[in-house]
PDB file of N, CA and C in Angstrom:
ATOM      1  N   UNK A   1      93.931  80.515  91.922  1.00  0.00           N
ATOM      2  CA  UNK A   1      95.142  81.218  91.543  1.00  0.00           C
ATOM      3  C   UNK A   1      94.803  82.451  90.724  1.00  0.00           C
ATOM      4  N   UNK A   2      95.537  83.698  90.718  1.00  0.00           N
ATOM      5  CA  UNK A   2      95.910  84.670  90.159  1.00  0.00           C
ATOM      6  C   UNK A   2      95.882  84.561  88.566  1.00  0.00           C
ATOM      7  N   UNK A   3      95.156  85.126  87.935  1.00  0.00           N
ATOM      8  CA  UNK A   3      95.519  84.998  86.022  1.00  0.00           C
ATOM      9  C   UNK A   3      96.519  85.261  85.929  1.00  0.00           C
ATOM     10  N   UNK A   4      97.084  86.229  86.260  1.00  0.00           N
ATOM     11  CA  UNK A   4      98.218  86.826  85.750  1.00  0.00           C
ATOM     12  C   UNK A   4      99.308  85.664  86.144  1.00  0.00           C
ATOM     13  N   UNK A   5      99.324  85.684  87.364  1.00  0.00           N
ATOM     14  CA  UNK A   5      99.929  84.409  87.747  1.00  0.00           C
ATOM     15  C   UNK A   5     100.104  83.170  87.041  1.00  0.00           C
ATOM     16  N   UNK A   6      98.908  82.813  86.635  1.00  0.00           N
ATOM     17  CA  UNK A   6      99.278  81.465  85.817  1.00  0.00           C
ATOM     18  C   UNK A   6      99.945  82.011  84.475  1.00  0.00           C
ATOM     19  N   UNK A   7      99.726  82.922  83.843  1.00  0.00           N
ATOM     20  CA  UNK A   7     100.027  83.398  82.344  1.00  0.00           C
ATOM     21  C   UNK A   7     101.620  83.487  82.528  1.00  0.00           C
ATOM     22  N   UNK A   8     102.391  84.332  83.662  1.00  0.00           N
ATOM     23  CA  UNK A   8     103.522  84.202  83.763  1.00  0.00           C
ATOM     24  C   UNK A   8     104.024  82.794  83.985  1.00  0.00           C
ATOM     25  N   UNK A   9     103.402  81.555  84.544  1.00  0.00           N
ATOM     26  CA  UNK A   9     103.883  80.416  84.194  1.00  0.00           C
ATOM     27  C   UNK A   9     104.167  79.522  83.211  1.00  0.00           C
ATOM     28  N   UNK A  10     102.892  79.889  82.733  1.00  0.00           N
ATOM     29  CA  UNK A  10     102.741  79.293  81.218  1.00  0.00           C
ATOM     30  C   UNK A  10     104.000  79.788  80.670  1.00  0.00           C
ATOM     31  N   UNK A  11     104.424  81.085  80.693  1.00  0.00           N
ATOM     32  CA  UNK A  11     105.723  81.633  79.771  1.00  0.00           C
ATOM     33  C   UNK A  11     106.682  81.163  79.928  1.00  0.00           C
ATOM     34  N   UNK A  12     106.781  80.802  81.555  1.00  0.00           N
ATOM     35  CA  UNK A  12     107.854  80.402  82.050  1.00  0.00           C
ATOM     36  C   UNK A  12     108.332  78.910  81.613  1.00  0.00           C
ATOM     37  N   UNK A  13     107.342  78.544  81.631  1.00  0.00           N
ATOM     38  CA  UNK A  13     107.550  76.777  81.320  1.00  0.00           C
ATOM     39  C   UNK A  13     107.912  76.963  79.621  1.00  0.00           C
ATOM     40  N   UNK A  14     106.997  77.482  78.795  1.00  0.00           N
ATOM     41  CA  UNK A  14     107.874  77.297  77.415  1.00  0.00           C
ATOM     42  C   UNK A  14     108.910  78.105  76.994  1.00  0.00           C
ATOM     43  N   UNK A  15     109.143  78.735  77.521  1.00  0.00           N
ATOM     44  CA  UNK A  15     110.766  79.484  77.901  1.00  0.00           C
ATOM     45  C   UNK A  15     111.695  78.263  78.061  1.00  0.00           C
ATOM     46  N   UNK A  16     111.175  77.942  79.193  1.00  0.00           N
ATOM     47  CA  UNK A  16     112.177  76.274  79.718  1.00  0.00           C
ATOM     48  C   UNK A  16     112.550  75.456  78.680  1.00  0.00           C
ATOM     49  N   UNK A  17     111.195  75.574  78.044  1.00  0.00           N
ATOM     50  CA  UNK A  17     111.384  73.703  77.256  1.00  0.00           C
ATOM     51  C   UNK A  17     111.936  74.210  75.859  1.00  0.00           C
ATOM     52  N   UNK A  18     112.098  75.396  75.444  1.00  0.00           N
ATOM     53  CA  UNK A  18     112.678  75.845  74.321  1.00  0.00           C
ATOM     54  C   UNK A  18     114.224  76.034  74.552  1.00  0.00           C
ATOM     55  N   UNK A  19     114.648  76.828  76.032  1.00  0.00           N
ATOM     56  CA  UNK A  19     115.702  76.883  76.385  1.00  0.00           C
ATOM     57  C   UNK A  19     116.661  74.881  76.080  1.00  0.00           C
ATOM     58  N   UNK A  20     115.855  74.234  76.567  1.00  0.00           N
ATOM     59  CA  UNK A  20     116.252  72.804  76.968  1.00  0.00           C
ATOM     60  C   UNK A  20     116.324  72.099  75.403  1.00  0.00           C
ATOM     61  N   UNK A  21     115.573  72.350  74.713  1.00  0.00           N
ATOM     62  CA  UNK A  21     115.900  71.864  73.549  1.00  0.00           C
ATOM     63  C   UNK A  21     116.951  72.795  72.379  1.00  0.00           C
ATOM     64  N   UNK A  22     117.155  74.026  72.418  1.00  0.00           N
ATOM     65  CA  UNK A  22     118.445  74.624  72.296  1.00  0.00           C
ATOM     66  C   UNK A  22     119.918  74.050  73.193  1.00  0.00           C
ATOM     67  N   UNK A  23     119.992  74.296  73.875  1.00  0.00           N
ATOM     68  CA  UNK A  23     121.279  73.491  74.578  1.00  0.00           C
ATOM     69  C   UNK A  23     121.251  72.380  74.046  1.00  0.00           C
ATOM     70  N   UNK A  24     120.303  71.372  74.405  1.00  0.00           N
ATOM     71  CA  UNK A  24     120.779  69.921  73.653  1.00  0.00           C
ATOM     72  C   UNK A  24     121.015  69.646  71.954  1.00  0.00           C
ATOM     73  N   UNK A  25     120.496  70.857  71.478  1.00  0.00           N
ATOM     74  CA  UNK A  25     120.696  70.888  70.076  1.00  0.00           C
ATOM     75  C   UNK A  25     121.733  71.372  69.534  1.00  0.00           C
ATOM     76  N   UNK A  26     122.866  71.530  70.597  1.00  0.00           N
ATOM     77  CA  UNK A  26     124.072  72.601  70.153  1.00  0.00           C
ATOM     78  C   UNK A  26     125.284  71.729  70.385  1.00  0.00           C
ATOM     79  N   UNK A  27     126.723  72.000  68.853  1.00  0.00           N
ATOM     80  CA  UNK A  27     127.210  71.117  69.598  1.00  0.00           C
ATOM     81  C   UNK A  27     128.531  71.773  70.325  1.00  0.00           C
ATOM     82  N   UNK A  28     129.415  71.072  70.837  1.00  0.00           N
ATOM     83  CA  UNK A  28     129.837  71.147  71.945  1.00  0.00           C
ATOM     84  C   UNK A  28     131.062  72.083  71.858  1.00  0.00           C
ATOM     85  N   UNK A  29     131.564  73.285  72.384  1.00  0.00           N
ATOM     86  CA  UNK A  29     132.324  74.141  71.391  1.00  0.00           C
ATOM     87  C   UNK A  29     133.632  73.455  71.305  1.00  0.00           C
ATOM     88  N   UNK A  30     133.948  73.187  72.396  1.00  0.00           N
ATOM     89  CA  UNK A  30     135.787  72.710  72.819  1.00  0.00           C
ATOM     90  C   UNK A  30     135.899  71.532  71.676  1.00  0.00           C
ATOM     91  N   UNK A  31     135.361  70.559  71.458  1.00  0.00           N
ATOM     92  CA  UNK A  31     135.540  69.162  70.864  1.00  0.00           C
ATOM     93  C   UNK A  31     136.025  68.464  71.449  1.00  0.00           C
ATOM     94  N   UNK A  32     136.922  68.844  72.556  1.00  0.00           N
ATOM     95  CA  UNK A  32     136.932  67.580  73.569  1.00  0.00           C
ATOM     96  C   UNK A  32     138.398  66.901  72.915  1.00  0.00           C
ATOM     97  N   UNK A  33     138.525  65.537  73.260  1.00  0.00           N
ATOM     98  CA  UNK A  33     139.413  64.506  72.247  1.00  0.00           C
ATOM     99  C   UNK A  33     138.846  64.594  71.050  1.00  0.00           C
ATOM    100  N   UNK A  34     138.190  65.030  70.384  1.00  0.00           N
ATOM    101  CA  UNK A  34     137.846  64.646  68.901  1.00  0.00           C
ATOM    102  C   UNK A  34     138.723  65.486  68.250  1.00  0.00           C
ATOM    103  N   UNK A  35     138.731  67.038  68.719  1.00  0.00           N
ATOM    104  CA  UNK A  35     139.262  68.100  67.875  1.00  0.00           C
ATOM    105  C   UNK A  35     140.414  67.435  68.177  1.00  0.00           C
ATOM    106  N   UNK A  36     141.292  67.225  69.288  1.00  0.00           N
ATOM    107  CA  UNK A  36     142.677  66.754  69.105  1.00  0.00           C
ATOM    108  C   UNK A  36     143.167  65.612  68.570  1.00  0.00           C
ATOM    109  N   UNK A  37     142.196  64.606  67.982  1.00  0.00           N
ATOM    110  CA  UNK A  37     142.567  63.821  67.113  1.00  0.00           C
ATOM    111  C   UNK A  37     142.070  63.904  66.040  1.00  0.00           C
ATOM    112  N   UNK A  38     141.734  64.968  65.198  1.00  0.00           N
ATOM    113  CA  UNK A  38     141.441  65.138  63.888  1.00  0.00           C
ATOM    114  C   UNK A  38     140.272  65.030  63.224  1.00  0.00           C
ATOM    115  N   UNK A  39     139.780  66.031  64.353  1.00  0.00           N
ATOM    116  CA  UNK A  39     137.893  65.595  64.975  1.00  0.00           C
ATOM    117  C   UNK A  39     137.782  67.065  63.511  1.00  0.00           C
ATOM    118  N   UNK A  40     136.552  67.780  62.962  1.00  0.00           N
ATOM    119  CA  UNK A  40     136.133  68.445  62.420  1.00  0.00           C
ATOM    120  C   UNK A  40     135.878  69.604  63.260  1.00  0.00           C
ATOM    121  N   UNK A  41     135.747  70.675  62.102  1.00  0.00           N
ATOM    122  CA  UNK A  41     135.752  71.999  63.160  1.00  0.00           C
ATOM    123  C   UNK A  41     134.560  72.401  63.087  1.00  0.00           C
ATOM    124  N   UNK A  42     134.313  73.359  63.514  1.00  0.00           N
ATOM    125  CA  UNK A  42     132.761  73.883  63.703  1.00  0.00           C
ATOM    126  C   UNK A  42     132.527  74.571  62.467  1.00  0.00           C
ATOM    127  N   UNK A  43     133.463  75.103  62.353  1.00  0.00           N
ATOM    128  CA  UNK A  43     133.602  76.375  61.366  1.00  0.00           C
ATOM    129  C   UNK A  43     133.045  75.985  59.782  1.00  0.00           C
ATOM    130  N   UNK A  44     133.342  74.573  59.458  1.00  0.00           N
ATOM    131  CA  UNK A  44     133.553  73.912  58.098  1.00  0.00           C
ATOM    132  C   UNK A  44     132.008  74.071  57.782  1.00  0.00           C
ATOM    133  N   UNK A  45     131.641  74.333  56.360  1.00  0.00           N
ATOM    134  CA  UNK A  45     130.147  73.774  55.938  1.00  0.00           C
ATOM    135  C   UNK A  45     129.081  74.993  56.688  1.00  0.00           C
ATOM    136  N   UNK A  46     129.333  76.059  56.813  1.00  0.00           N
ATOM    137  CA  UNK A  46     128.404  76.961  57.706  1.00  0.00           C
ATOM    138  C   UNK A  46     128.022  76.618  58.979  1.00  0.00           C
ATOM    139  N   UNK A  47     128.509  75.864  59.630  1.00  0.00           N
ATOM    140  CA  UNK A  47     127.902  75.251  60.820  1.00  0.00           C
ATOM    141  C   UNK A  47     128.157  76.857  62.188  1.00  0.00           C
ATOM    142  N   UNK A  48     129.051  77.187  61.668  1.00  0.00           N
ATOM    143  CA  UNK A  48     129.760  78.847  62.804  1.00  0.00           C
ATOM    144  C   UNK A  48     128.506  79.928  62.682  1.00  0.00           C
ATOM    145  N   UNK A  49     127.457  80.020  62.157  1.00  0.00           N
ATOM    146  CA  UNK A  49     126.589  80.826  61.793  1.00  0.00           C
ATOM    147  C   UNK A  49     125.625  80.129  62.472  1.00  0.00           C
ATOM    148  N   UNK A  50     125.412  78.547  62.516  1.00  0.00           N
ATOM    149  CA  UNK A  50     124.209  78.256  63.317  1.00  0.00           C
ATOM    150  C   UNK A  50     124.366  78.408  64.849  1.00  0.00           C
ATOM    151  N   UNK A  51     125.947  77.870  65.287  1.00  0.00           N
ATOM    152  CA  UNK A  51     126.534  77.962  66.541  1.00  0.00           C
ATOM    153  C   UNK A  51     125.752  79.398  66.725  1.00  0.00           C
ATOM    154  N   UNK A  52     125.785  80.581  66.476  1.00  0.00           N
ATOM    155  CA  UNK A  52     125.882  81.752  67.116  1.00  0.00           C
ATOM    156  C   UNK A  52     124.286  82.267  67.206  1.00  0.00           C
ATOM    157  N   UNK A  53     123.684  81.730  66.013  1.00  0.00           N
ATOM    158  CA  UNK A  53     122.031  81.562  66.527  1.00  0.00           C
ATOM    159  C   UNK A  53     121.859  80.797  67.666  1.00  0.00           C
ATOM    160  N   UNK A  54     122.297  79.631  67.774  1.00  0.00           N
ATOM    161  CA  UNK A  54     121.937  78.989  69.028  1.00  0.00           C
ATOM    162  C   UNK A  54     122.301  79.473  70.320  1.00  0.00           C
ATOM    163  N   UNK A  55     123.802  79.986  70.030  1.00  0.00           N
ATOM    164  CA  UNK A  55     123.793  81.084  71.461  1.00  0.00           C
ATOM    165  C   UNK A  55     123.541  81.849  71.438  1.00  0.00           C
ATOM    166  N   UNK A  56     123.009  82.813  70.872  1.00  0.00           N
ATOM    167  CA  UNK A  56     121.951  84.230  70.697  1.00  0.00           C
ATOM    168  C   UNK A  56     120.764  83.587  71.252  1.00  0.00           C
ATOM    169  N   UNK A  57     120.130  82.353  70.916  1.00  0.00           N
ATOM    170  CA  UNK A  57     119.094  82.149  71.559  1.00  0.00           C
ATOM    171  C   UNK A  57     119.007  81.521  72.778  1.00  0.00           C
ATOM    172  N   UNK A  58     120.392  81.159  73.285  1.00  0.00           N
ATOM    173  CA  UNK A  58     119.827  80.725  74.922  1.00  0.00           C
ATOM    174  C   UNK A  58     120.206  81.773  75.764  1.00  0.00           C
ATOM    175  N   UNK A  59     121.092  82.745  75.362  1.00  0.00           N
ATOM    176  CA  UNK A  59     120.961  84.074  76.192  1.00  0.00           C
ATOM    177  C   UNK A  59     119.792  84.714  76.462  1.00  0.00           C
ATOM    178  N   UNK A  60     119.096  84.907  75.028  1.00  0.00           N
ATOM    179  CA  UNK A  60     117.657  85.050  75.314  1.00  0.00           C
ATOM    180  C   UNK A  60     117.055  84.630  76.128  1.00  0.00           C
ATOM    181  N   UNK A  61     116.454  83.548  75.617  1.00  0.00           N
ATOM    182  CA  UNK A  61     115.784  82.502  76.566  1.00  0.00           C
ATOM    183  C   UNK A  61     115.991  82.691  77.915  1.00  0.00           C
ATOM    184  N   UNK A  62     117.513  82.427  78.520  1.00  0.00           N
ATOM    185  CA  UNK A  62     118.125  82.785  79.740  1.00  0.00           C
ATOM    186  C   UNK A  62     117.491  83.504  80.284  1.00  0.00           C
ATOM    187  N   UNK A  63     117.832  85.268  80.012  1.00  0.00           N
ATOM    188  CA  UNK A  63     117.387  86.065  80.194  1.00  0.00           C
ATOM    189  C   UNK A  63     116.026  86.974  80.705  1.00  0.00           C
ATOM    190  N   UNK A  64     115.298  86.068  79.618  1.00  0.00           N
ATOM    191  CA  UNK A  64     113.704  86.323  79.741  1.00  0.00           C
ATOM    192  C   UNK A  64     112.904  85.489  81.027  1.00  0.00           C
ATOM    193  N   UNK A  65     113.720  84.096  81.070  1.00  0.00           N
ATOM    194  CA  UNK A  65     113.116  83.394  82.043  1.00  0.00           C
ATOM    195  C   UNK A  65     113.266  84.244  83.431  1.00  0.00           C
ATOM    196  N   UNK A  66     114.542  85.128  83.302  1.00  0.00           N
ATOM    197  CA  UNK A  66     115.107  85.531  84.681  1.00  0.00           C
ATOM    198  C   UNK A  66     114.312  86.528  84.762  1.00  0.00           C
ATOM    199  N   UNK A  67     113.514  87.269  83.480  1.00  0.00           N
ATOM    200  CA  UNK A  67     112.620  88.720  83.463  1.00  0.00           C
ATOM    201  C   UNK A  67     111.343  88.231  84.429  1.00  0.00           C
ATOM    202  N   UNK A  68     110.621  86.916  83.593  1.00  0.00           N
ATOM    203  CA  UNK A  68     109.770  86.565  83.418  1.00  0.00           C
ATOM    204  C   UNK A  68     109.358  86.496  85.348  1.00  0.00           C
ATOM    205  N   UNK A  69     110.476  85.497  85.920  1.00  0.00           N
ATOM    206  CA  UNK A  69     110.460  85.071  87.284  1.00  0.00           C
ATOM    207  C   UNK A  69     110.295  86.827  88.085  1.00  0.00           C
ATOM    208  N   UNK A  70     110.944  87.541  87.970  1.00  0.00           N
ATOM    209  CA  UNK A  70     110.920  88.777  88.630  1.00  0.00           C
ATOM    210  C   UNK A  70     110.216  89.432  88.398  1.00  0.00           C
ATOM    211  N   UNK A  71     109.467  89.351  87.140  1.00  0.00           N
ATOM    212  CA  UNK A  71     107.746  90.059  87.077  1.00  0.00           C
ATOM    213  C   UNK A  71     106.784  89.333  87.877  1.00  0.00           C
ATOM    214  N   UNK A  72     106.676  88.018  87.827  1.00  0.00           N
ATOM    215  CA  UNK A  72     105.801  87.244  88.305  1.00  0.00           C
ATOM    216  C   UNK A  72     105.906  87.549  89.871  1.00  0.00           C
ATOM    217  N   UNK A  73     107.391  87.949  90.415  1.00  0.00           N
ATOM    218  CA  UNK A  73     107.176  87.968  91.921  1.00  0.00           C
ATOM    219  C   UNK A  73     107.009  89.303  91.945  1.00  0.00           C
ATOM    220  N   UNK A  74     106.672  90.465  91.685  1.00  0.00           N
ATOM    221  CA  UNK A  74     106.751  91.666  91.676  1.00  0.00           C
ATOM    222  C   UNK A  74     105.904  91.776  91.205  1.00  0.00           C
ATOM    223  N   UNK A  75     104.316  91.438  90.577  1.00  0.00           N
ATOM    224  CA  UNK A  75     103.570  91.860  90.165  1.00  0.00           C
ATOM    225  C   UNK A  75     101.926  91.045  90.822  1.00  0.00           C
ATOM    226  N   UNK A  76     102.740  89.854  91.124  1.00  0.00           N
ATOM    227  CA  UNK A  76     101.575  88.527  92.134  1.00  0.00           C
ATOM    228  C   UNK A  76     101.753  88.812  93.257  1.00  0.00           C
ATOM    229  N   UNK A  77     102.706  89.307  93.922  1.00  0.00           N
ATOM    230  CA  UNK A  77     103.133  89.484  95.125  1.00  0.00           C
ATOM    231  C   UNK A  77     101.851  90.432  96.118  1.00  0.00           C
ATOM    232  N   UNK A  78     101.472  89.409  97.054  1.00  0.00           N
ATOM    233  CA  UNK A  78     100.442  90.095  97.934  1.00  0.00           C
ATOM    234  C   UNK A  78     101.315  90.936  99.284  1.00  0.00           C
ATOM    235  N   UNK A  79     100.748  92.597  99.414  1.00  0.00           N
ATOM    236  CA  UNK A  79     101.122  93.294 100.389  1.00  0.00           C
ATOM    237  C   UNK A  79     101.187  92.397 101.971  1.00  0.00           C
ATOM    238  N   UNK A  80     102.353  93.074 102.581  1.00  0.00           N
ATOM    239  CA  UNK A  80     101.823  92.267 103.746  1.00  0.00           C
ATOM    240  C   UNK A  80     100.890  92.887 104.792  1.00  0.00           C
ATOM    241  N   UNK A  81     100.067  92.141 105.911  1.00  0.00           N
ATOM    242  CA  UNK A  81      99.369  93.051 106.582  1.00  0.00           C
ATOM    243  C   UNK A  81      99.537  94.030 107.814  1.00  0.00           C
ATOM    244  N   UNK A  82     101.240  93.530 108.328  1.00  0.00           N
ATOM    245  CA  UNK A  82     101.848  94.660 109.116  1.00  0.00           C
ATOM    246  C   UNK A  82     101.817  95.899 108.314  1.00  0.00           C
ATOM    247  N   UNK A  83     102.421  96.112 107.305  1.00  0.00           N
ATOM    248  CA  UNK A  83     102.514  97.378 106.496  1.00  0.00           C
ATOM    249  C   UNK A  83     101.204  98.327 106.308  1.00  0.00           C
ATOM    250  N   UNK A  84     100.271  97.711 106.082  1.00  0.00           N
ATOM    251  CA  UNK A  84      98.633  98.097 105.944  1.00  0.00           C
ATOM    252  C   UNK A  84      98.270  98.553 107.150  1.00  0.00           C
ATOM    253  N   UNK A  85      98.703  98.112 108.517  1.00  0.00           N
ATOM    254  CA  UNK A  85      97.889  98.671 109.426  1.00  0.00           C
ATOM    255  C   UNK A  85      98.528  98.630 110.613  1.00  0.00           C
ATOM    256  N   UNK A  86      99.285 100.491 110.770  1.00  0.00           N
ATOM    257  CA  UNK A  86      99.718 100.543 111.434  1.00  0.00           C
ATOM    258  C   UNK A  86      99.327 100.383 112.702  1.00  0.00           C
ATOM    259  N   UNK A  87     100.025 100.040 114.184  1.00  0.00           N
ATOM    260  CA  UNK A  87      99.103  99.640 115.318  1.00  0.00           C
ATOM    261  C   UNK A  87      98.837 101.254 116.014  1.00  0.00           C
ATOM    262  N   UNK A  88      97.919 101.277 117.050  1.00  0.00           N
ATOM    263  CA  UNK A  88      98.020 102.154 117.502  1.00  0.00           C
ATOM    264  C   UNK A  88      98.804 102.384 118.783  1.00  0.00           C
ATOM    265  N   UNK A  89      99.002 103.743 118.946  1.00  0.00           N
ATOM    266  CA  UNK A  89     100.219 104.328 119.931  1.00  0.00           C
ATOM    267  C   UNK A  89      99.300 104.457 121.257  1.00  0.00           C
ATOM    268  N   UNK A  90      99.430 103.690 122.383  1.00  0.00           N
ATOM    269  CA  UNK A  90      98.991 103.428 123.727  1.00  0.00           C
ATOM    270  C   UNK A  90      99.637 104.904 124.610  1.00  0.00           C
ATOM    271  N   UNK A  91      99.033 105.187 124.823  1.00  0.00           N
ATOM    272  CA  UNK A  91     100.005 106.551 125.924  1.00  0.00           C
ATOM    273  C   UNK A  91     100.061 106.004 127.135  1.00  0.00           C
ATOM    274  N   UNK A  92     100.734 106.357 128.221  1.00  0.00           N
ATOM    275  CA  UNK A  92     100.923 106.022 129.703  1.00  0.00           C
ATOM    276  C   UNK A  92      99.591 106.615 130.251  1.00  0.00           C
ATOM    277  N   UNK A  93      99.045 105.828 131.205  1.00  0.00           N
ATOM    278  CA  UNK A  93      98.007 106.626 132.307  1.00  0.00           C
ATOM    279  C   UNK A  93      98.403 107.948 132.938  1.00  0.00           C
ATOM    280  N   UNK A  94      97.817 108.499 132.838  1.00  0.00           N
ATOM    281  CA  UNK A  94      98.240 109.687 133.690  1.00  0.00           C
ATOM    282  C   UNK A  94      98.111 109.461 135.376  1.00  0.00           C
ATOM    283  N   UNK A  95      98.937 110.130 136.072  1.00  0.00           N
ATOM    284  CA  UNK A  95      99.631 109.877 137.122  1.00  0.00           C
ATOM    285  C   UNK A  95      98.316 110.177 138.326  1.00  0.00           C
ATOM    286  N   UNK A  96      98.244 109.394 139.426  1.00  0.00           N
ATOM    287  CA  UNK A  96      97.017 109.352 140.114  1.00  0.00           C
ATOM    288  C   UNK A  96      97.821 110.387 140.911  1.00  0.00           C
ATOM    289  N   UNK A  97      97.162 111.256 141.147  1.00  0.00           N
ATOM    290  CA  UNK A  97      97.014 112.147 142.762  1.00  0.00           C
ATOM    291  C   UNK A  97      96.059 111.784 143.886  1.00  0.00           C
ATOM    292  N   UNK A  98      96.124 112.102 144.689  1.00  0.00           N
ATOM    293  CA  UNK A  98      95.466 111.804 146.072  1.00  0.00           C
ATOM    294  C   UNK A  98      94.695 113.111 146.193  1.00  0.00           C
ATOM    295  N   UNK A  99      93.233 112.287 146.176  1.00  0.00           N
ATOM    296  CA  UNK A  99      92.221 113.713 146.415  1.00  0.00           C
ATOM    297  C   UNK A  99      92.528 114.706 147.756  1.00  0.00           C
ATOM    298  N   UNK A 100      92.444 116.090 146.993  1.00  0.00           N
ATOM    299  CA  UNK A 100      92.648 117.594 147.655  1.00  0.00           C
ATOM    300  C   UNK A 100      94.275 117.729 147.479  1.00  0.00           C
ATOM    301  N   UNK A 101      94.849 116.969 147.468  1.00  0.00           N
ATOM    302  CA  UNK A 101      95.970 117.730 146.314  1.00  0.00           C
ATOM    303  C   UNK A 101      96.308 117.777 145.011  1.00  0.00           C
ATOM    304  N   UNK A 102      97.067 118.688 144.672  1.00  0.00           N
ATOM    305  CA  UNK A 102      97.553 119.001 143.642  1.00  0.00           C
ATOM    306  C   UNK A 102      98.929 118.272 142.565  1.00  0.00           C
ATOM    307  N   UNK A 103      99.565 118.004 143.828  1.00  0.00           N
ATOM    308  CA  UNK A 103     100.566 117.466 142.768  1.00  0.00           C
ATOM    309  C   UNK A 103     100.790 115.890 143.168  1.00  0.00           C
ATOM    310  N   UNK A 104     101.347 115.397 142.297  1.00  0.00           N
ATOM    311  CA  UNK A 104     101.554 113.916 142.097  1.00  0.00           C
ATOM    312  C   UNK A 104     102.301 113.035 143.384  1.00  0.00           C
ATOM    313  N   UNK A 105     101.860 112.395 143.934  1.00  0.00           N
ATOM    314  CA  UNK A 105     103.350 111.399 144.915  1.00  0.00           C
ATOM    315  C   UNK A 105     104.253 110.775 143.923  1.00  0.00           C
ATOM    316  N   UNK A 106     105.511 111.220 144.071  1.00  0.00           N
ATOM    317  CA  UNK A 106     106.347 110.491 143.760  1.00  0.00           C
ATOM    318  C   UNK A 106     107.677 110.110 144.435  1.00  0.00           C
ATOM    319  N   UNK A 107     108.177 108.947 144.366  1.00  0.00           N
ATOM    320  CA  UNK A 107     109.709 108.832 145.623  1.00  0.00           C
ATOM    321  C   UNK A 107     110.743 109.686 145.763  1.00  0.00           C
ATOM    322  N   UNK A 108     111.308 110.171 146.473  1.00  0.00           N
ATOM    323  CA  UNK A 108     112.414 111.095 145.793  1.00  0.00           C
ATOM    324  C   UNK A 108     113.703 110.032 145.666  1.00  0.00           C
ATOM    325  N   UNK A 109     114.316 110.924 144.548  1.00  0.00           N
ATOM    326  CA  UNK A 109     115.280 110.171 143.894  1.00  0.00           C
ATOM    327  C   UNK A 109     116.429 110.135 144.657  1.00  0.00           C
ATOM    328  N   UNK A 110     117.263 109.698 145.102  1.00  0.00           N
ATOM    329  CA  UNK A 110     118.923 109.446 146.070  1.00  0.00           C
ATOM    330  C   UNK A 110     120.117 109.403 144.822  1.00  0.00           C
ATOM    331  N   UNK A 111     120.488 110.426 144.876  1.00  0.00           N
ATOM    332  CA  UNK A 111     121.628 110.497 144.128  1.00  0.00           C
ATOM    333  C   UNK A 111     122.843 109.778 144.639  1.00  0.00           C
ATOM    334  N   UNK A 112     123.722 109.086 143.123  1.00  0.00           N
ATOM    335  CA  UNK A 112     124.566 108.165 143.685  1.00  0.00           C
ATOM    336  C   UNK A 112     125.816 108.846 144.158  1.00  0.00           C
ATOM    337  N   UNK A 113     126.513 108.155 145.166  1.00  0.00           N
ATOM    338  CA  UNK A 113     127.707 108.573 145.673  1.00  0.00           C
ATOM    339  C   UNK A 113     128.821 108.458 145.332  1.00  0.00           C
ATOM    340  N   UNK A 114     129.442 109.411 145.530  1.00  0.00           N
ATOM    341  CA  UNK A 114     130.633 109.739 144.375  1.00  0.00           C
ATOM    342  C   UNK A 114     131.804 108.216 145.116  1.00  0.00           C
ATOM    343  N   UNK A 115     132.546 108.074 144.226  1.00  0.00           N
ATOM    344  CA  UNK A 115     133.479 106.684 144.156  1.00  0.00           C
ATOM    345  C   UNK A 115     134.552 107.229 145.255  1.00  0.00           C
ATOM    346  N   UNK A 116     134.903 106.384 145.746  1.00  0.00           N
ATOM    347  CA  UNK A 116     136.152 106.631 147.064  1.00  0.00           C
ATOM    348  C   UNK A 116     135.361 106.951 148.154  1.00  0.00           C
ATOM    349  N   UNK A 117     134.636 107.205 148.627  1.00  0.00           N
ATOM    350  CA  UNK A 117     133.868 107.712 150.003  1.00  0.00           C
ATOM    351  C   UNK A 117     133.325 106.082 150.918  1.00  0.00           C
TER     352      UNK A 117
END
């Protein structure tokens, strides 16, 4: 494998597992039945300041993984070998004549007949 290649994995994977332990570490914004039965708010005790680190950081995270994937294919990515080598252009044989003349045999053409006749 490619260095570069693996190095963008490596990123990729602890991107992941940081992303994955942010989400599960966050809690849940709506509250669900709790807030409507007299569940606690987010807001109380500074907790609204950590909420917004935690989503500041999975946008990140998000984000970078999505950088990370589109460098890795845009930078590992092997040319293909149609593109590299164009084929070459075959010309037609040139047209046989019949020795001691000059010009070519060819059929003569019958023009088509006009419609109604």
């Amino acid at each position: 494998m490619n260095t570069i290649f693996t190095l963008f994995m490596i990123l990729i994977m602890i991107a992941s597992i940081l992303l994955i332990i942010i989400v599960m570490a966050q809690n849940p914004k709506g509250g669900g039945l709790s807030g409507t039965f007299g569940g606690t708010s987010s807001a109380q005790f500074g907790v609204q300041r950590t909420n917004d680190f935690m989503e500041k950081a999975t946008w990140i995270l998000g984000a970078s993984i999505i950088v990370l994937i589109l460098l890795s294919v845009i930078l590992t990515a092997k040319p293909s070998s149609r593109l590299q080598q164009a084929p070459a252009k075959k010309e037609a044989p040139a047209p046989q004549t019949a020795p001691g003349t000059n010009s070519t045999t060819t059929a003569p053409i019958k023009a088509p007949l006009p419609a109604g006749n």
